[in-house]
C-alpha atoms as a PDB file:
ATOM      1  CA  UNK A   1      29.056 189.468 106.552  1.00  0.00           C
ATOM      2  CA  UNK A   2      26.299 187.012 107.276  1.00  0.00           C
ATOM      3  CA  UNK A   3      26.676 184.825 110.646  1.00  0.00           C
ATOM      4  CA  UNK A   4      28.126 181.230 109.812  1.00  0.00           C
ATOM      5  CA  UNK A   5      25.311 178.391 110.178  1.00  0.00           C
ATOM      6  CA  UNK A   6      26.341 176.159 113.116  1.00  0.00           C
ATOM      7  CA  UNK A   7      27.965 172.936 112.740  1.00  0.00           C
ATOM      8  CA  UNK A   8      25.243 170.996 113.815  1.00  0.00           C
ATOM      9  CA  UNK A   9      23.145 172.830 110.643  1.00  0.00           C
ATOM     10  CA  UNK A  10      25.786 172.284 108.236  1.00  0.00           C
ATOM     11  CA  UNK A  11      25.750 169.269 108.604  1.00  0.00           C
ATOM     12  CA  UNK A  12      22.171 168.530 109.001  1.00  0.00           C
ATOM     13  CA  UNK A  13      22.112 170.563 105.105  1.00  0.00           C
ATOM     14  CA  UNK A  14      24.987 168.374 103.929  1.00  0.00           C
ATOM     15  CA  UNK A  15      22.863 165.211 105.398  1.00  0.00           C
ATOM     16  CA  UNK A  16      19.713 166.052 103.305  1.00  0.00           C
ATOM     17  CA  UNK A  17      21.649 166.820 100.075  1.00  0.00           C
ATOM     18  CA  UNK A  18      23.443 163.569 100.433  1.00  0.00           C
ATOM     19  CA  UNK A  19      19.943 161.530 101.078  1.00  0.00           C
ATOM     20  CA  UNK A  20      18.316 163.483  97.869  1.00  0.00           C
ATOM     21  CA  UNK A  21      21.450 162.457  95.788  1.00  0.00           C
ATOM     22  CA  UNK A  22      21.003 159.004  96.905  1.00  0.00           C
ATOM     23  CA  UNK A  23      17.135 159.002  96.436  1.00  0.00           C
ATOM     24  CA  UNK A  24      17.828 160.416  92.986  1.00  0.00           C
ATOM     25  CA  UNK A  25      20.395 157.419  92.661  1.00  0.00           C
ATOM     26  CA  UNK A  26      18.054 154.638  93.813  1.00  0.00           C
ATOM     27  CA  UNK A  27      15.534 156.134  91.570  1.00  0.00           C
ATOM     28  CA  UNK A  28      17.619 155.711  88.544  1.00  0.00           C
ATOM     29  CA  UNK A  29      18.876 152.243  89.108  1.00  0.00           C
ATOM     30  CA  UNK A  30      15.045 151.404  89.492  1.00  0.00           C
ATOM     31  CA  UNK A  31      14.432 152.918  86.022  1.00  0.00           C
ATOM     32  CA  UNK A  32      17.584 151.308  84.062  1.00  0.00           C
ATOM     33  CA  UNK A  33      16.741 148.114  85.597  1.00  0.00           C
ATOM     34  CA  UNK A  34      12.960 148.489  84.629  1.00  0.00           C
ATOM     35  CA  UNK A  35      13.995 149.471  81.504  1.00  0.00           C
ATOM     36  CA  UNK A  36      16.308 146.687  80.836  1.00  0.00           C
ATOM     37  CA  UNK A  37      13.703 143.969  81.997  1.00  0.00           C
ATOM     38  CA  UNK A  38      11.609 145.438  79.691  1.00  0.00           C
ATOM     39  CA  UNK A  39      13.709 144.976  76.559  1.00  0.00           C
ATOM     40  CA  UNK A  40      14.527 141.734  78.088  1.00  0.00           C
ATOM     41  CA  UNK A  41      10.839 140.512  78.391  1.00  0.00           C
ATOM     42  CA  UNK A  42      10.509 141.863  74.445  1.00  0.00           C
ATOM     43  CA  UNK A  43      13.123 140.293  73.261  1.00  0.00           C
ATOM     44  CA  UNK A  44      12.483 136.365  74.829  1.00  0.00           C
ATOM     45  CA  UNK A  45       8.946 137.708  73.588  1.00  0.00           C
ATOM     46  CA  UNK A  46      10.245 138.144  69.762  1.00  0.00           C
ATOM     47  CA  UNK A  47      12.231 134.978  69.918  1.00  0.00           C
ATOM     48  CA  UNK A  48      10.041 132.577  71.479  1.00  0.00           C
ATOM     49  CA  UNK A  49       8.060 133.811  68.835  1.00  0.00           C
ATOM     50  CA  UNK A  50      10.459 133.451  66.158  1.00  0.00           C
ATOM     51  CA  UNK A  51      11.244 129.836  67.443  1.00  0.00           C
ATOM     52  CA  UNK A  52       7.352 128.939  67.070  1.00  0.00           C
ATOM     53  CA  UNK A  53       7.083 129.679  63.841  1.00  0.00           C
ATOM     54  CA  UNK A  54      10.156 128.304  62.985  1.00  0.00           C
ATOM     55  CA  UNK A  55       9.183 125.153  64.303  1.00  0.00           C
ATOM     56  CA  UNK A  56       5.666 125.406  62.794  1.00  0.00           C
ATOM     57  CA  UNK A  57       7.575 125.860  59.830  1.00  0.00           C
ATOM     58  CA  UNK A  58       9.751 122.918  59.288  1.00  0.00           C
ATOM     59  CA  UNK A  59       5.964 121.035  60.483  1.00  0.00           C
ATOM     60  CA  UNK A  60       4.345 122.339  57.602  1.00  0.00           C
ATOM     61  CA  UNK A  61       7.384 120.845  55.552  1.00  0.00           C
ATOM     62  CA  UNK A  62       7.547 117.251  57.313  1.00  0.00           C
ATOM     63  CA  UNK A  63       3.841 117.200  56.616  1.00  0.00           C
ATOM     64  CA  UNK A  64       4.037 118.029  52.729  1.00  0.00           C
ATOM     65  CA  UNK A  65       7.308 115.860  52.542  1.00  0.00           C
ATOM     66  CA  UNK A  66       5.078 113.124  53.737  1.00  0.00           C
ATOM     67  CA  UNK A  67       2.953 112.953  50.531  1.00  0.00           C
ATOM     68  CA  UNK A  68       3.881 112.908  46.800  1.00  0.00           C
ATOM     69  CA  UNK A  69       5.575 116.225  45.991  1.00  0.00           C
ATOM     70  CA  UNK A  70       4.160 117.459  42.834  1.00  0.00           C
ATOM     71  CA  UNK A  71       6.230 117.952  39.815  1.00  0.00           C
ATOM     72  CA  UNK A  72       8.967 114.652  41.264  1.00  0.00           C
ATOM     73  CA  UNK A  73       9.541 112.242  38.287  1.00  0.00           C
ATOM     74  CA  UNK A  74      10.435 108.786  39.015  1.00  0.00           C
ATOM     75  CA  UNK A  75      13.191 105.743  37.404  1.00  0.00           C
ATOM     76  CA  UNK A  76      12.762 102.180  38.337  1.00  0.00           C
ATOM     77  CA  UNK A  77      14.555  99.267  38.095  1.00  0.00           C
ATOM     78  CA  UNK A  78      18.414 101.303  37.446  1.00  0.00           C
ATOM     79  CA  UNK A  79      21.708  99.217  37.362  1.00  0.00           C
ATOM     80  CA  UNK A  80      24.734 100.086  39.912  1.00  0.00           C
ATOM     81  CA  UNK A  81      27.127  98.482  38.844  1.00  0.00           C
ATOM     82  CA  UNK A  82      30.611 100.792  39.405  1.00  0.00           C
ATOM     83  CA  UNK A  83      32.203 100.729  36.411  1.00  0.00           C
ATOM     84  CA  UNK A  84      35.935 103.234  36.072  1.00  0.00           C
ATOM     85  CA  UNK A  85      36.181 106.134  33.442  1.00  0.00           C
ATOM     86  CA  UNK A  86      32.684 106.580  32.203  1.00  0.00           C
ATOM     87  CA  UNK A  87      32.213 109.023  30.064  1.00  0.00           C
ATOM     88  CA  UNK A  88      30.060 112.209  30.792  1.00  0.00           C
ATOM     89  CA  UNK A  89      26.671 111.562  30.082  1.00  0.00           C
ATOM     90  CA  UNK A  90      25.151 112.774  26.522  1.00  0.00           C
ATOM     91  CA  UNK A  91      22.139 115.129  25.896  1.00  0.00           C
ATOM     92  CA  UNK A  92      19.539 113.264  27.408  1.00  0.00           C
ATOM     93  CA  UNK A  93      16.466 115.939  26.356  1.00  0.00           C
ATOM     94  CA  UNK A  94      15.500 117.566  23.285  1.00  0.00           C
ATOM     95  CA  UNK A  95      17.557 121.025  22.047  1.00  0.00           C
ATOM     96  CA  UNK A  96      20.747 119.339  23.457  1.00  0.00           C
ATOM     97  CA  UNK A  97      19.566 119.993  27.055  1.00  0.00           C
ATOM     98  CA  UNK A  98      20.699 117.954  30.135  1.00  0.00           C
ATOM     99  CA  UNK A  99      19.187 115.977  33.263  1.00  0.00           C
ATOM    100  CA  UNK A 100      21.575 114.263  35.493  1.00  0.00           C
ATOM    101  CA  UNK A 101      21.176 110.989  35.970  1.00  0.00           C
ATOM    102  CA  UNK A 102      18.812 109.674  38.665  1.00  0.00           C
ATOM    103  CA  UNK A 103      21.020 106.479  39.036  1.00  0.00           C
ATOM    104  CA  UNK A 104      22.644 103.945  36.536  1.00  0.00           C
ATOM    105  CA  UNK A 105      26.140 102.566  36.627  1.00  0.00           C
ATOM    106  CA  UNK A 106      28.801 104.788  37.859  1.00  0.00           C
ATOM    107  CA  UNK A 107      32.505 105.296  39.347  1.00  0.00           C
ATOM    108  CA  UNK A 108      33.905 103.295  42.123  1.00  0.00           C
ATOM    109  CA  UNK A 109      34.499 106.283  44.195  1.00  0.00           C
ATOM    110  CA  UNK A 110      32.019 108.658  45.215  1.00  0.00           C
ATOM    111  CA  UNK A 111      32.236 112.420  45.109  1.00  0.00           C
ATOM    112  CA  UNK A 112      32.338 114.002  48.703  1.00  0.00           C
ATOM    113  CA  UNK A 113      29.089 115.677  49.970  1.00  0.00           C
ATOM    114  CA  UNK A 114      29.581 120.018  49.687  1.00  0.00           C
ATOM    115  CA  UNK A 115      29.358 122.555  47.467  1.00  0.00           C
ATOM    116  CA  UNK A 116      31.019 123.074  44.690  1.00  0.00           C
ATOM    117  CA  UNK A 117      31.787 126.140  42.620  1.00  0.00           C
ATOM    118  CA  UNK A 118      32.797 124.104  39.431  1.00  0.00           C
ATOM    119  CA  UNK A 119      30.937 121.318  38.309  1.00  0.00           C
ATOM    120  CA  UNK A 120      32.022 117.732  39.043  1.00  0.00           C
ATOM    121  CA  UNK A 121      32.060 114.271  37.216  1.00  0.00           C
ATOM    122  CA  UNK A 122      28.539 112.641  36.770  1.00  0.00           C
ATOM    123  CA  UNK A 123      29.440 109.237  37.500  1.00  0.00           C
ATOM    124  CA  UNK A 124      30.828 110.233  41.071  1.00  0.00           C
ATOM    125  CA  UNK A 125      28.387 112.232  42.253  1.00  0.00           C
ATOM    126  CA  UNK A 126      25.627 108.644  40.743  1.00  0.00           C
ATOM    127  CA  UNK A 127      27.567 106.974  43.480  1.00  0.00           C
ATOM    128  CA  UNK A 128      27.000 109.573  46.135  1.00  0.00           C
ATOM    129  CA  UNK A 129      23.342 109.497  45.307  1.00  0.00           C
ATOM    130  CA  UNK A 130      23.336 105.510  45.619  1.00  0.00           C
ATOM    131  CA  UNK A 131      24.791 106.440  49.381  1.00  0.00           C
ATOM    132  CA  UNK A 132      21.568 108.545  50.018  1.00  0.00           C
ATOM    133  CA  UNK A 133      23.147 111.881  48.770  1.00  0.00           C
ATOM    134  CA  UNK A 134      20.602 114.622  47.094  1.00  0.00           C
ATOM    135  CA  UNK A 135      22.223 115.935  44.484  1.00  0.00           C
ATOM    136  CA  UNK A 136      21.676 119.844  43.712  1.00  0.00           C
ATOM    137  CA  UNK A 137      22.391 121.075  39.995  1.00  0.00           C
ATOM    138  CA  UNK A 138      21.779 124.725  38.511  1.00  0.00           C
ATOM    139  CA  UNK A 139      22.532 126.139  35.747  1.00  0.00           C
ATOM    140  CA  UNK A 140      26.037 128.054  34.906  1.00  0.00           C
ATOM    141  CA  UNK A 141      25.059 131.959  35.241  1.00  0.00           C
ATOM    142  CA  UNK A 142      22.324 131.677  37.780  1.00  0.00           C
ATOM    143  CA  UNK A 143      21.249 134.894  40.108  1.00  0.00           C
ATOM    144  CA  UNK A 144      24.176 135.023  43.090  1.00  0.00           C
ATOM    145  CA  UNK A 145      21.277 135.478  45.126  1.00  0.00           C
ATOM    146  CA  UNK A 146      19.561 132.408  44.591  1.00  0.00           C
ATOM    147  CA  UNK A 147      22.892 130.374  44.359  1.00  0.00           C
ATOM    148  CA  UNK A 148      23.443 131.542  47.883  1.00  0.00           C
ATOM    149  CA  UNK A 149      19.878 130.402  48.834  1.00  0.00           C
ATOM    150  CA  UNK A 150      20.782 127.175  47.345  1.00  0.00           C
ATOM    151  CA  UNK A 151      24.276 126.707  49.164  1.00  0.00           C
ATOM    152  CA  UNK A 152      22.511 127.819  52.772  1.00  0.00           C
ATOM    153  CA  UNK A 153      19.681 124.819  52.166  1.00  0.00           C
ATOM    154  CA  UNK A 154      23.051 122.598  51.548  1.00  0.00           C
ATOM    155  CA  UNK A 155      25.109 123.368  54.166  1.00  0.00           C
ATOM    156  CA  UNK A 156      21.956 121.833  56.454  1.00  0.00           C
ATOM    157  CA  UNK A 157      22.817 118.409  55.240  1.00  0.00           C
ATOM    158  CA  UNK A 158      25.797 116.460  55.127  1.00  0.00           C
ATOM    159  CA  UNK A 159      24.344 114.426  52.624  1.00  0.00           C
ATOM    160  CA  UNK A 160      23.569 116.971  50.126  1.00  0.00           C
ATOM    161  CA  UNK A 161      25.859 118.171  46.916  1.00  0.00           C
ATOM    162  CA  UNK A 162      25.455 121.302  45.293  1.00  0.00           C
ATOM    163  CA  UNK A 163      27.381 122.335  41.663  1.00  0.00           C
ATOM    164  CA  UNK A 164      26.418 124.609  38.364  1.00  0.00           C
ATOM    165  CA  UNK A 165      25.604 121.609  35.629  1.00  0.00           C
ATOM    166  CA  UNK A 166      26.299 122.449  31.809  1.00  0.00           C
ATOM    167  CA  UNK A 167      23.602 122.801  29.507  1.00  0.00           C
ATOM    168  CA  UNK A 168      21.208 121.855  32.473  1.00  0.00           C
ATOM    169  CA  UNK A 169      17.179 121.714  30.780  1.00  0.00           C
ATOM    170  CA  UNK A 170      15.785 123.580  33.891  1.00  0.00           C
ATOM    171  CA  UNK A 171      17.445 126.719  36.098  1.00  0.00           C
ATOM    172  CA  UNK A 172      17.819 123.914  39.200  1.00  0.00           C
ATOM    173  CA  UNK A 173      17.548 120.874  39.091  1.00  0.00           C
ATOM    174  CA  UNK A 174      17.124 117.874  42.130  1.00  0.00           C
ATOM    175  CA  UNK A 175      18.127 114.695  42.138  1.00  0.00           C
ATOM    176  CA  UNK A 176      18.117 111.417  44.373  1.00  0.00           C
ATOM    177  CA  UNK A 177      18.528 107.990  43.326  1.00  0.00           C
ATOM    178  CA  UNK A 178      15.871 107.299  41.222  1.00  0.00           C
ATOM    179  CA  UNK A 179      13.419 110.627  41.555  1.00  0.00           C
ATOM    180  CA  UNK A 180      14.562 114.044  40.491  1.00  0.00           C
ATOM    181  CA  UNK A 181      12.355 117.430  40.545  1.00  0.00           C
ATOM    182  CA  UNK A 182      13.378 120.217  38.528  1.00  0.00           C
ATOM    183  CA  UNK A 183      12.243 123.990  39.649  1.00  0.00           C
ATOM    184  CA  UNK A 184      12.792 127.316  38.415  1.00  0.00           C
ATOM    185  CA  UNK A 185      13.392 129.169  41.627  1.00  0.00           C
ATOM    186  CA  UNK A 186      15.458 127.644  45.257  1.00  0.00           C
ATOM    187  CA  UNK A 187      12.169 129.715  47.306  1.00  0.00           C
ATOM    188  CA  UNK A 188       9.853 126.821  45.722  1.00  0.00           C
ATOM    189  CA  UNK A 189       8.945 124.994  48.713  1.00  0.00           C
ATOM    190  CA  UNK A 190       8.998 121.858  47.078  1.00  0.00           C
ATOM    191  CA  UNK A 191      12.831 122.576  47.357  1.00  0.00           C
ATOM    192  CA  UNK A 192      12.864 122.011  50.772  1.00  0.00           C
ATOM    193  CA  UNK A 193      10.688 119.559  51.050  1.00  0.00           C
ATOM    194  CA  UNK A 194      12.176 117.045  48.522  1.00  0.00           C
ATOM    195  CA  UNK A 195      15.333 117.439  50.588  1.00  0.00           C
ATOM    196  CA  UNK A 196      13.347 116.357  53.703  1.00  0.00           C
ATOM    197  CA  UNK A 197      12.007 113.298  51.651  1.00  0.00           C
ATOM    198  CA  UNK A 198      14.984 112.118  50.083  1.00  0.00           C
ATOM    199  CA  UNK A 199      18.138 112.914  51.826  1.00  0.00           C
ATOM    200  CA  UNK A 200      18.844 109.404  53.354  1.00  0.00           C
ATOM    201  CA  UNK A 201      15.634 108.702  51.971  1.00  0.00           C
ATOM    202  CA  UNK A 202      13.492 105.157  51.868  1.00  0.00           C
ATOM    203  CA  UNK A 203      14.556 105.139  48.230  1.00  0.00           C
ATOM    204  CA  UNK A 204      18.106 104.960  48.951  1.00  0.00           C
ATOM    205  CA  UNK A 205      19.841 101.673  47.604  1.00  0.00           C
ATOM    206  CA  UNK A 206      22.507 101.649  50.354  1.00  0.00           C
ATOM    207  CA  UNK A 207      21.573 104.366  53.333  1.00  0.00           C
ATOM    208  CA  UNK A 208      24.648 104.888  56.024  1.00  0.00           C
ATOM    209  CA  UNK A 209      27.668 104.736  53.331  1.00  0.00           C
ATOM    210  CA  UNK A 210      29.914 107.397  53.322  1.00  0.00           C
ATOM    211  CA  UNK A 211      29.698 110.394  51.356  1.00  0.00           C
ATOM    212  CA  UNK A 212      33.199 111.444  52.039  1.00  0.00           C
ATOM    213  CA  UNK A 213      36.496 109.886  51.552  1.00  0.00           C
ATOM    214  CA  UNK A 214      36.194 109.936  47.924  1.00  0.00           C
ATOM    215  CA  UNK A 215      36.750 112.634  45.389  1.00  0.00           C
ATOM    216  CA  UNK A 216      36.628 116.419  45.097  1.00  0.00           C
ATOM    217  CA  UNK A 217      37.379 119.065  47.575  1.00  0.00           C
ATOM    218  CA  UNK A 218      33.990 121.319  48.771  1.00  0.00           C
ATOM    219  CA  UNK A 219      34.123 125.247  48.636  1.00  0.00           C
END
């Protein structure tokens, strides 16, 4: 049988496996916290840069919003007059196609600002335009994709409505009090940028009313 180290070696041993665990230790808490500053740095990194060109972004859409947006047609001189139980409007284009009115007489009430899955009554939602609202038509049918496009550019506005429109002449159409811009696909910038321009916009016959308290209940 092998003599038994002294005490004062054992625990001399037991002192140098203990430092090398704790070496070891120190060595991986240095390496997880490197690590995790480095994903840290990367990550502020990806967002700051996400943030930029966000903001560059919505820049780029001030600026074009700025300027005539190609493609907007235009209706002077309309009457606002609220007048009770008008009747839906009648095809206003060749073929039997529709465009929804870009002003005109209309109900007494407006139709609250949302989206809607069904479509709603023409002469409520003229009033909510006459209150600064954009109002955001596409046809029955249209991609879910692009109706979900649609509904997240909405929800940034509380002054925006969004509903399918029967017999509508183009896939989407846009529409503020007196200018209206129709398009064949929500990723057309000009989308985003009419929005800008006429949500509460200088063409607005009376900016700051209410576009809730009326009529209809949003999805």
């Amino acid at each position: 049988m092998g003599k038994k180290k002294p005490a004062d070696e054992r625990q001399a041993e037991l002192a140098r496996i203990r430092a090398a665990q704790a070496a070891s230790e120190r060595r991986r808490r240095v390496l997880v916290i490197a690590s995790v500053g480095a994903v840290v740095v990367a990550l502020v990194a990806v967002a700051g840069g996400v943030i930029l060109a966000e903001s560059r972004r919505q820049a780029a859409v001030q600026e074009a919003a700025a300027s005539p947006i190609p493609g907007v047609e235009e209706e002077q001189d309309l009457s606002a007059n609220h007048v009770a139980a008008l009747p839906e409007p009648t095809p206003s284009t060749p073929g039997g196609t529709l465009l929804p009115p870009m002003g005109g007489d209309h109900d007494p009430v407006v139709q609250n600002c949302g989206v809607y899955t069904e479509p709603v009554a023409t002469a409520n939602a003229v009033h909510s335009l006459e209150h600064g609202a954009v109002w955001i038509t596409y046809r029955p049918g249209l991609d879910p994709s692009q109706v979900e496009t649609l509904t997240t550019l909405a929800g940034g506005y509380d002054f925006v409505l969004l509903s399918p429109f029967e017999d509508l002449k183009a896939p989407i159409v846009l529409t503020a009090w007196g200018v209206q811009l129709e398009v064949d696909d929500p990723a057309d910038p000009r989308v985003e940028e009419f929005l800008v321009k006429y949500v509460q916009g200088p063409q607005t016959p009376e900016p700051g009313a209410a576009c809730s308290g009326g009529v209809g209940t949003p999805a």
